[in-house]
Protein backbone atom coordinates (compact mmCIF):
# COMPACT_ATOMS: atom_id res chain seq x y z
CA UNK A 1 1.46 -0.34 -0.62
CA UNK A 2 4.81 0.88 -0.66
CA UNK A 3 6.40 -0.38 3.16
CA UNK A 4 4.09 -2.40 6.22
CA UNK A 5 1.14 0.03 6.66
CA UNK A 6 2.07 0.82 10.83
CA UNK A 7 0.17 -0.77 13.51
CA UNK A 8 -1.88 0.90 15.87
CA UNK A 9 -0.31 2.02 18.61
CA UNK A 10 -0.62 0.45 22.33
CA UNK A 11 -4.00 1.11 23.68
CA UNK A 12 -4.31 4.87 25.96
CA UNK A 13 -4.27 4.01 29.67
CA UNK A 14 -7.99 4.13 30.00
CA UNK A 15 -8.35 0.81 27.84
CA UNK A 16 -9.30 1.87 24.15
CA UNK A 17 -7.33 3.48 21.57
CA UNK A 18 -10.65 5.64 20.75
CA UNK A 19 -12.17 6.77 23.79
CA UNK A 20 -15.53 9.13 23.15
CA UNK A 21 -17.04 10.85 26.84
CA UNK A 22 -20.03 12.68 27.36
CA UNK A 23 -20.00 13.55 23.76
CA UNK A 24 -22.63 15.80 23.13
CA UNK A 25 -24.16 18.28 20.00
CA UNK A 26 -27.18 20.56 20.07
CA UNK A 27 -28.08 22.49 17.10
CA UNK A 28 -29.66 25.87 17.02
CA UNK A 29 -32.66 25.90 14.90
CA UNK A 30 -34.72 29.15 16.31
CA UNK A 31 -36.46 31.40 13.91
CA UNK A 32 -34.50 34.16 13.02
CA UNK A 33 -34.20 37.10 15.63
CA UNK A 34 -36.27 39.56 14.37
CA UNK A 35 -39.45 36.70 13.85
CA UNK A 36 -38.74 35.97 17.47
CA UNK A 37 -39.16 39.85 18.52
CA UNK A 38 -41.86 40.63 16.55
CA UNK A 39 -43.88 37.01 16.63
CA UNK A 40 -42.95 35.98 20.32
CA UNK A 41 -41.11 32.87 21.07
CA UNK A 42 -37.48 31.61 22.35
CA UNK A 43 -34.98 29.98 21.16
CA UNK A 44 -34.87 26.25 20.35
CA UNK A 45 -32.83 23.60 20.25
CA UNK A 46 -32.42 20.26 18.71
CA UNK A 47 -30.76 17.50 20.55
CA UNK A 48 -28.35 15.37 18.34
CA UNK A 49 -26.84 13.90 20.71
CA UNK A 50 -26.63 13.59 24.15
CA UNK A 51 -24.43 12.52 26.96
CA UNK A 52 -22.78 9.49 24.18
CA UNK A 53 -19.81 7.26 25.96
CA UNK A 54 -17.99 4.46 24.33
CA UNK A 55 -14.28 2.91 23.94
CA UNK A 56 -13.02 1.29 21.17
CA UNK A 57 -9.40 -1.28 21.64
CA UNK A 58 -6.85 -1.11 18.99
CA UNK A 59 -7.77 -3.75 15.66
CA UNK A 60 -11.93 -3.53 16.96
CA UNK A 61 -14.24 -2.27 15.31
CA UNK A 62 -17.05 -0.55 17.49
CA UNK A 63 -20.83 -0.46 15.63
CA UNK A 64 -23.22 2.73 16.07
CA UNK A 65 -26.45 1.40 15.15
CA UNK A 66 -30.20 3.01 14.81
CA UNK A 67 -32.96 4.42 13.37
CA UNK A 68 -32.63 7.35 10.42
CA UNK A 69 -31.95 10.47 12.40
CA UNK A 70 -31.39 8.84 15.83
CA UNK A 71 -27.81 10.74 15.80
CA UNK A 72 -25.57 8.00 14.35
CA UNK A 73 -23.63 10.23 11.01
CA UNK A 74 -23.63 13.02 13.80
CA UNK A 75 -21.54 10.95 16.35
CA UNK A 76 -18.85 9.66 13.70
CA UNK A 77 -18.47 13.50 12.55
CA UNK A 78 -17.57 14.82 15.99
CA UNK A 79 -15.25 12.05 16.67
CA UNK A 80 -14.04 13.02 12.34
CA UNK A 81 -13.20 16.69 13.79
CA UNK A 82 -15.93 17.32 11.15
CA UNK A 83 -18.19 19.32 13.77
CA UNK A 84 -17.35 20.33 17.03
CA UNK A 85 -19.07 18.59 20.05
CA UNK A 86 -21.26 21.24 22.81
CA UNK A 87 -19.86 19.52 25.53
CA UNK A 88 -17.66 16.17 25.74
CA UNK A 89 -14.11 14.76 24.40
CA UNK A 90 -12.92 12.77 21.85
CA UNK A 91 -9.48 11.00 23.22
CA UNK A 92 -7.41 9.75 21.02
CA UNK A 93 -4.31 7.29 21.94
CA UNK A 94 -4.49 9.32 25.25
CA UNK A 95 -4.67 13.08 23.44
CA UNK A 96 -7.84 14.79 24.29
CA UNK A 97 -8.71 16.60 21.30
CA UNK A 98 -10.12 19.59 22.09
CA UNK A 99 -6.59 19.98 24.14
CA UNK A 100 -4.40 20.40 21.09
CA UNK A 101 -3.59 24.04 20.18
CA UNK A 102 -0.46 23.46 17.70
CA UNK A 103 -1.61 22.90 14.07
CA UNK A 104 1.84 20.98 13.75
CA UNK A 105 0.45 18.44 16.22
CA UNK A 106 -3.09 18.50 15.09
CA UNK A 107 -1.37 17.54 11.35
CA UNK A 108 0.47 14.17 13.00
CA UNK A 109 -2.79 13.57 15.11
CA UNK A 110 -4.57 13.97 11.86
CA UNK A 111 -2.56 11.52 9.90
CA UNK A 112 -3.87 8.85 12.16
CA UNK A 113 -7.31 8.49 10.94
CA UNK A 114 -9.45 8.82 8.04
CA UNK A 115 -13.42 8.70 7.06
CA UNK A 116 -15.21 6.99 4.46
CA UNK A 117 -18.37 8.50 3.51
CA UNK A 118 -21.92 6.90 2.45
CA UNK A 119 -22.33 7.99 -1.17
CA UNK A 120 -18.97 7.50 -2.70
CA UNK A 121 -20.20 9.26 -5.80
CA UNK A 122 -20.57 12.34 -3.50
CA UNK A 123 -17.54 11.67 -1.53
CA UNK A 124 -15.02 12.07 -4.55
CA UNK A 125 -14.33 15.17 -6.69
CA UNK A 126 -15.60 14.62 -9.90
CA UNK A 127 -13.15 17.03 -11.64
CA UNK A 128 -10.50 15.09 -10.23
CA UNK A 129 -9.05 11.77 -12.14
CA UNK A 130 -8.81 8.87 -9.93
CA UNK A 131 -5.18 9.04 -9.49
CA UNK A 132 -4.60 12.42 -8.47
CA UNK A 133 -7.64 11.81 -5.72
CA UNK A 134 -6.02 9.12 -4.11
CA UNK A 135 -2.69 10.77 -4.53
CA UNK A 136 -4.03 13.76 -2.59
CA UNK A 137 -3.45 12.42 1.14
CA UNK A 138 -0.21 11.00 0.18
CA UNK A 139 1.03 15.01 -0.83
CA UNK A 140 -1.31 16.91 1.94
CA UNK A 141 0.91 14.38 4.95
CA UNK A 142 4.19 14.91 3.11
CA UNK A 143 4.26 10.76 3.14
CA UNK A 144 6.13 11.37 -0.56
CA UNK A 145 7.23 14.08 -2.72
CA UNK A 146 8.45 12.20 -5.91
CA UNK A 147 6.02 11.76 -8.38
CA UNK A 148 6.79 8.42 -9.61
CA UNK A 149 6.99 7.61 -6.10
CA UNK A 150 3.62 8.70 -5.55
CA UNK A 151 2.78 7.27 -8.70
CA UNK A 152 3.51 3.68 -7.69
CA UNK A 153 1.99 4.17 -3.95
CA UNK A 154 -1.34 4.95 -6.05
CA UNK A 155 -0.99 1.82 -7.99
CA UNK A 156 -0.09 -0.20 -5.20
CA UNK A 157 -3.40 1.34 -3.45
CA UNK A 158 -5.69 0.48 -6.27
CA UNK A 159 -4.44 -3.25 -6.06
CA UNK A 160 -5.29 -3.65 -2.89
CA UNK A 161 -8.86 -2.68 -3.14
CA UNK A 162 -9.12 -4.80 -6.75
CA UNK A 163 -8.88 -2.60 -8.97
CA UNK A 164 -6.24 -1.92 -11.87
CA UNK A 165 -3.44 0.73 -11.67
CA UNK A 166 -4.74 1.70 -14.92
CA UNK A 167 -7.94 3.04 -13.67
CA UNK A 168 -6.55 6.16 -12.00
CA UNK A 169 -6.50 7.67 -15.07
CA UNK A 170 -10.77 7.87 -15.22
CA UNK A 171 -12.75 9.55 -13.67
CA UNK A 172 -15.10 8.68 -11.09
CA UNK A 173 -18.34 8.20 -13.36
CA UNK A 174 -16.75 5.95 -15.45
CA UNK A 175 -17.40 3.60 -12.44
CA UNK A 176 -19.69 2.14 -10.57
CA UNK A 177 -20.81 2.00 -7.44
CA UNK A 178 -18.83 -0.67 -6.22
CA UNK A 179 -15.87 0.72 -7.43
CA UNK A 180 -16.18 3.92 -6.85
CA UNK A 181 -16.46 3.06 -2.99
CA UNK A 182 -13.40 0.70 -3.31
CA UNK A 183 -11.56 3.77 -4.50
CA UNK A 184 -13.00 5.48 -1.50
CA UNK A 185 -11.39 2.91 0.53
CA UNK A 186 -7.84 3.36 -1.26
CA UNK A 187 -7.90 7.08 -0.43
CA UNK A 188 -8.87 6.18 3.28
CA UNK A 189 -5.56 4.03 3.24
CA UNK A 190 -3.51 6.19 1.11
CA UNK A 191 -1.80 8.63 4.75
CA UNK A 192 -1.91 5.36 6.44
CA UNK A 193 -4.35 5.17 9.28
CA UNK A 194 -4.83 3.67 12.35
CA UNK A 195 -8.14 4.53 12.79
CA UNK A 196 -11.02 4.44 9.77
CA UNK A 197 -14.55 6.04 10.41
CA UNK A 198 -17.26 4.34 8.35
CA UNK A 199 -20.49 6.10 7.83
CA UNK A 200 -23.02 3.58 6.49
CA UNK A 201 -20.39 3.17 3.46
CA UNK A 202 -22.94 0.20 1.94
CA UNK A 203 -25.97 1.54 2.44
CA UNK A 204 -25.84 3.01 -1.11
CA UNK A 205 -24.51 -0.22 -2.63
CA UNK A 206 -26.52 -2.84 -4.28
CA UNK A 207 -26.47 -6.66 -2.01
CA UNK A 208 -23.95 -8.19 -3.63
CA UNK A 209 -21.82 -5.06 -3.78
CA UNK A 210 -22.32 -4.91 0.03
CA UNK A 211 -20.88 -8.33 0.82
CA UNK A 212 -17.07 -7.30 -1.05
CA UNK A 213 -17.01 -4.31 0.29
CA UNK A 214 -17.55 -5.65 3.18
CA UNK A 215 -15.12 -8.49 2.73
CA UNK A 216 -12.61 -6.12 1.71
CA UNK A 217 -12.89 -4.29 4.19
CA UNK A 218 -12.40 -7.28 6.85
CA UNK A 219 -9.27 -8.00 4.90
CA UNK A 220 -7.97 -4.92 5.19
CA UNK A 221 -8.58 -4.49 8.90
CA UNK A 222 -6.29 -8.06 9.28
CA UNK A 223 -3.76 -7.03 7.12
CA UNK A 224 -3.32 -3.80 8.43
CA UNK A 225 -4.67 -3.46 11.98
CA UNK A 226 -6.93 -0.84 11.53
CA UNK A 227 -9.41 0.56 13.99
CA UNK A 228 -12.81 1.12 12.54
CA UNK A 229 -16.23 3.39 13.71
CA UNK A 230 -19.07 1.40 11.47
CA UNK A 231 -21.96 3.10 11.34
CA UNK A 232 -25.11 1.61 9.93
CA UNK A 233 -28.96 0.49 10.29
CA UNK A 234 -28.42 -2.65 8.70
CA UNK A 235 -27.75 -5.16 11.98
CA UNK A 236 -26.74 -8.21 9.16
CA UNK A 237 -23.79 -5.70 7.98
CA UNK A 238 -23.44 -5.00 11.52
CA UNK A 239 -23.09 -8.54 12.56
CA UNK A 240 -20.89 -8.91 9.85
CA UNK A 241 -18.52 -6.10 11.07
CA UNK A 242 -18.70 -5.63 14.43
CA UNK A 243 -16.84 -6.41 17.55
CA UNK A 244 -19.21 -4.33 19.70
CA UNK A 245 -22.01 -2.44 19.13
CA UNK A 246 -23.66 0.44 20.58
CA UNK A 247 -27.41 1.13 20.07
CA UNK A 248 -28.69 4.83 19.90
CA UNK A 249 -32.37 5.76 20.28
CA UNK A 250 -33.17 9.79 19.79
CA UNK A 251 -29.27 11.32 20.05
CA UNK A 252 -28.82 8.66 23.22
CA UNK A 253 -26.61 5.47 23.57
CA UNK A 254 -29.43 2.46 24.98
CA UNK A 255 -27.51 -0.15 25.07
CA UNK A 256 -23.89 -1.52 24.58
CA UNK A 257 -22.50 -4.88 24.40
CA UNK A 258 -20.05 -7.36 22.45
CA UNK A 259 -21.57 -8.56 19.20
CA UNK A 260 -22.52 -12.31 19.39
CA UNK A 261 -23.78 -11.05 23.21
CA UNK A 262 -25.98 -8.26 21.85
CA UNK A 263 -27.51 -10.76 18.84
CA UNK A 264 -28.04 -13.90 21.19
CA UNK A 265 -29.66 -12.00 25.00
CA UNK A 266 -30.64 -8.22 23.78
CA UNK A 267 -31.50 -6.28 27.05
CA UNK A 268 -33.27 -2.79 26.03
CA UNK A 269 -36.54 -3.12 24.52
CA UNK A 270 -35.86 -0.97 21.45
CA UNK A 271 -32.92 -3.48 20.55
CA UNK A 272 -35.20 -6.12 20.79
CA UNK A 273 -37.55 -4.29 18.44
CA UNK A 274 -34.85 -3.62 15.68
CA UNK A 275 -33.81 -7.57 15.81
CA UNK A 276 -37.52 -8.48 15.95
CA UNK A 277 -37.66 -6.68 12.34
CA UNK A 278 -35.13 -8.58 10.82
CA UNK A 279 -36.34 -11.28 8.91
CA UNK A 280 -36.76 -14.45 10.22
CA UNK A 281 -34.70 -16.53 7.91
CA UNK A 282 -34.51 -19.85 9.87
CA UNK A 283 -37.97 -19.86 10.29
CA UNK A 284 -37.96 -20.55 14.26
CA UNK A 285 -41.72 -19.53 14.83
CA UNK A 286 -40.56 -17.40 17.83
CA UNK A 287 -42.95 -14.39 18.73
CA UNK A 288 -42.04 -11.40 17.26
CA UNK A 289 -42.37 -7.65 18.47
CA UNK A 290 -42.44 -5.22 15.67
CA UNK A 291 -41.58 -1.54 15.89
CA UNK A 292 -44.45 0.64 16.75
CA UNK A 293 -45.03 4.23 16.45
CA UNK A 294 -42.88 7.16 15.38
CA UNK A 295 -39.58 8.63 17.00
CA UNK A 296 -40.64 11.30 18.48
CA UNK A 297 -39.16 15.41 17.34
CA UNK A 298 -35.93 15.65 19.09
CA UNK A 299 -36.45 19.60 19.56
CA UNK A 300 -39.37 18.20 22.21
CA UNK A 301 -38.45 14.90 23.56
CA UNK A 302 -40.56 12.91 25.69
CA UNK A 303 -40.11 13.19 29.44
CA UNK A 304 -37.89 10.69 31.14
CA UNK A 305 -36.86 7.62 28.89
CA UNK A 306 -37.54 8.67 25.61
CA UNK A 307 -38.46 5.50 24.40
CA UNK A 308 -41.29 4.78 26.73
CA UNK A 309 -43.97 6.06 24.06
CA UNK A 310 -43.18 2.95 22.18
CA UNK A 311 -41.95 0.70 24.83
CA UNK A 312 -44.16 -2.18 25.64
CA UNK A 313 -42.66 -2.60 29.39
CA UNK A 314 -42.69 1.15 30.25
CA UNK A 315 -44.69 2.14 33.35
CA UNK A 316 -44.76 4.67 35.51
CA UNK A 317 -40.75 5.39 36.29
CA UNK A 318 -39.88 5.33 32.61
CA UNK A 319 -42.31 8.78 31.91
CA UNK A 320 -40.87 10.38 34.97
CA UNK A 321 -36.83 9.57 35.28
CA UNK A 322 -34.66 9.31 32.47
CA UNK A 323 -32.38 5.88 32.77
CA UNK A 324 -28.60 5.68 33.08
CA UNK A 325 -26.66 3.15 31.16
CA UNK A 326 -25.78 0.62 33.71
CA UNK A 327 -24.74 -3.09 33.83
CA UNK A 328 -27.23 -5.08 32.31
CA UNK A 329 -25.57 -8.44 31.86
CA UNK A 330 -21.68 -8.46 33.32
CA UNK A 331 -19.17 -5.49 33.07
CA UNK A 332 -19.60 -5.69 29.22
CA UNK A 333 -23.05 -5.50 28.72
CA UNK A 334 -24.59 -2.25 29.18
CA UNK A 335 -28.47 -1.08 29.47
CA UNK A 336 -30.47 2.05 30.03
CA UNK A 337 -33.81 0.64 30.90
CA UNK A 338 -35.49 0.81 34.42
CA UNK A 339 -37.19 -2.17 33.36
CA UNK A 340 -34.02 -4.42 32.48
CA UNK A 341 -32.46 -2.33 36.17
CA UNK A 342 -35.75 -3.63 37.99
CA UNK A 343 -35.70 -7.19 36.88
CA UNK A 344 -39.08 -7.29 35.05
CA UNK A 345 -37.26 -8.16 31.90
């Protein structure tokens, strides 16, 4: 790439260069008015996400894992500006988002971050010639007006994620997979950012593929500094990737800790569950819990901890009060179980 891609920036005051508060997102999905009038019935609501806090440092990388629909994709796109959050802030280097009012600042906040999506084949206009899609952050920022300028940025960009300069003349079918989510990655870099949101961007990707991407990806955080949101369901990628890692059960955060903590002494009950269903590679013979039941509709959520339908330590608390994330195992490791709060695990 044409010049040092920039560093990130010294941490906001609060201790994270991303930090995400009471970030919140219902969804209105009522029958239509007139249904309502004539049928009977009120409004409803599905909870996303609720009540979601987390920081992430400058050069970390902070890990949203889960089940399917437990609210993951819908965290990364509030803290993308992709949806607005009901209630909550997104604060970024110390600017509260929902604070800025001048597009001209919202355009250099902008700059700062990027998102790679999980289908790369999805992600990239097919009309569009590989060149001129990676080009397109380079002329939306200004970072270059001179075409051969440009030109050479976009070669320098496809060299760094492995691929030839000569490829931005295709298209994106004449790829695969693979590639097609390296050249993801190159637009990602192209307005260099700080900051990189990754929803699940292996999960379409055969194993192998999975383990460059990844790789590349690593790379590129060391060479560059960058900040990353990974967001997955696979805990190997996650163990792979992560720094720390937040676990989400039905729109709510359960548990948050560093990585190798979070792997080796898992507090909540549903992380335990998720690791238990990981295969057992080393063959250790330890008892295993595997995940039972359903998740339950998030337009009528259980009362209390929402996990205690499934929970094999859940009495008589868990169906009344709904837990707070609180210090589970020092500052760093956090829990929302009155199990884990009362000592009985």
């Amino acid at each position: 790439m044409s010049g040092a891609a920039p560093r990130p920036q010294i941490a906001s005051a609060s201790g994270g260069l991303v930090e995400v508060k009471g970030l919140t997102r219902y969804f209105d999905v009522s029958r239509p008015l007139l249904n309502r009038l004539i049928e009977g019935g009120r409004k409803q609501f599905l909870r996303a996400v609720h009540d979601v806090s987390f920081s992430i440092g400058a050069g970390e990388t902070f890990a949203l894992v889960g089940e399917s629909g437990c609210g993951k994709s819908t965290v990364a796109r509030m803290v993308a500006g992709l949806i607005p959050p009901s209630a909550g802030t997104v604060v970024f280097d110390g600017i509260d988002r929902s604070q800025v009012r001048s597009s001209a600042e919202e355009r250099r906040l902008r700059r700062r971050f990027q998102m790679i999506f999980q289908d790369p084949f999805a992600s990239l206009n097919p009309r569009w010639r590989v060149d001129r899609i990676i080009a397109e952050p380079i002329r939306a920022f200004g970072l270059a007006k001179d075409p051969g300028e440009i030109a050479h940025r976009v070669g320098e960009l496809l060299r760094l994620v492995k691929l030839d300069p000569a490829d931005g003349a295709k298209f994106p079918h004449e790829f695969s997979g693979g590639q097609r989510q390296r050249i993801a990655i190159a637009r990602a870099l192209a307005n260099r950012p700080e900051f990189i949101i990754c929803d699940e961007p292996t999960s379409a990707l055969d194993v192998s593929v999975q383990a460059q991407i990844l790789n590349l990806m690593r790379d590129l955080q060391d060479e560059f500094g960058l900040t990353y949101l990974f967001i997955s369901h696979n805990l190997a990628v996650v163990r792979h990737m992560a720094t720390r890692i937040g676990v989400m059960y039905l729109g709510k955060l359960v548990e948050d800790a560093p990585s190798r903590e979070l792997f080796s002494d898992p507090r909540h009950p549903y992380t335990r569950m998720l690791l238990d269903a990981v295969p057992d590679i080393d063959m250790t013979g330890r008892a295993r819990t595997p995940v039972k039941g359903e998740v339950p509709n998030p337009i009528d959520p259980p009362s209390g901890c929402a996990f205690h339908p499934r929970c094999p330590h859940a009495f008589e608390r868990c169906r009344l009060e709904e837990p707070a994330l609180r210090t589970a195992r020092g500052p760093d490791h956090l829990a929302a179980c009155h199990a884990v709060e009362e000592g009985r695990i």
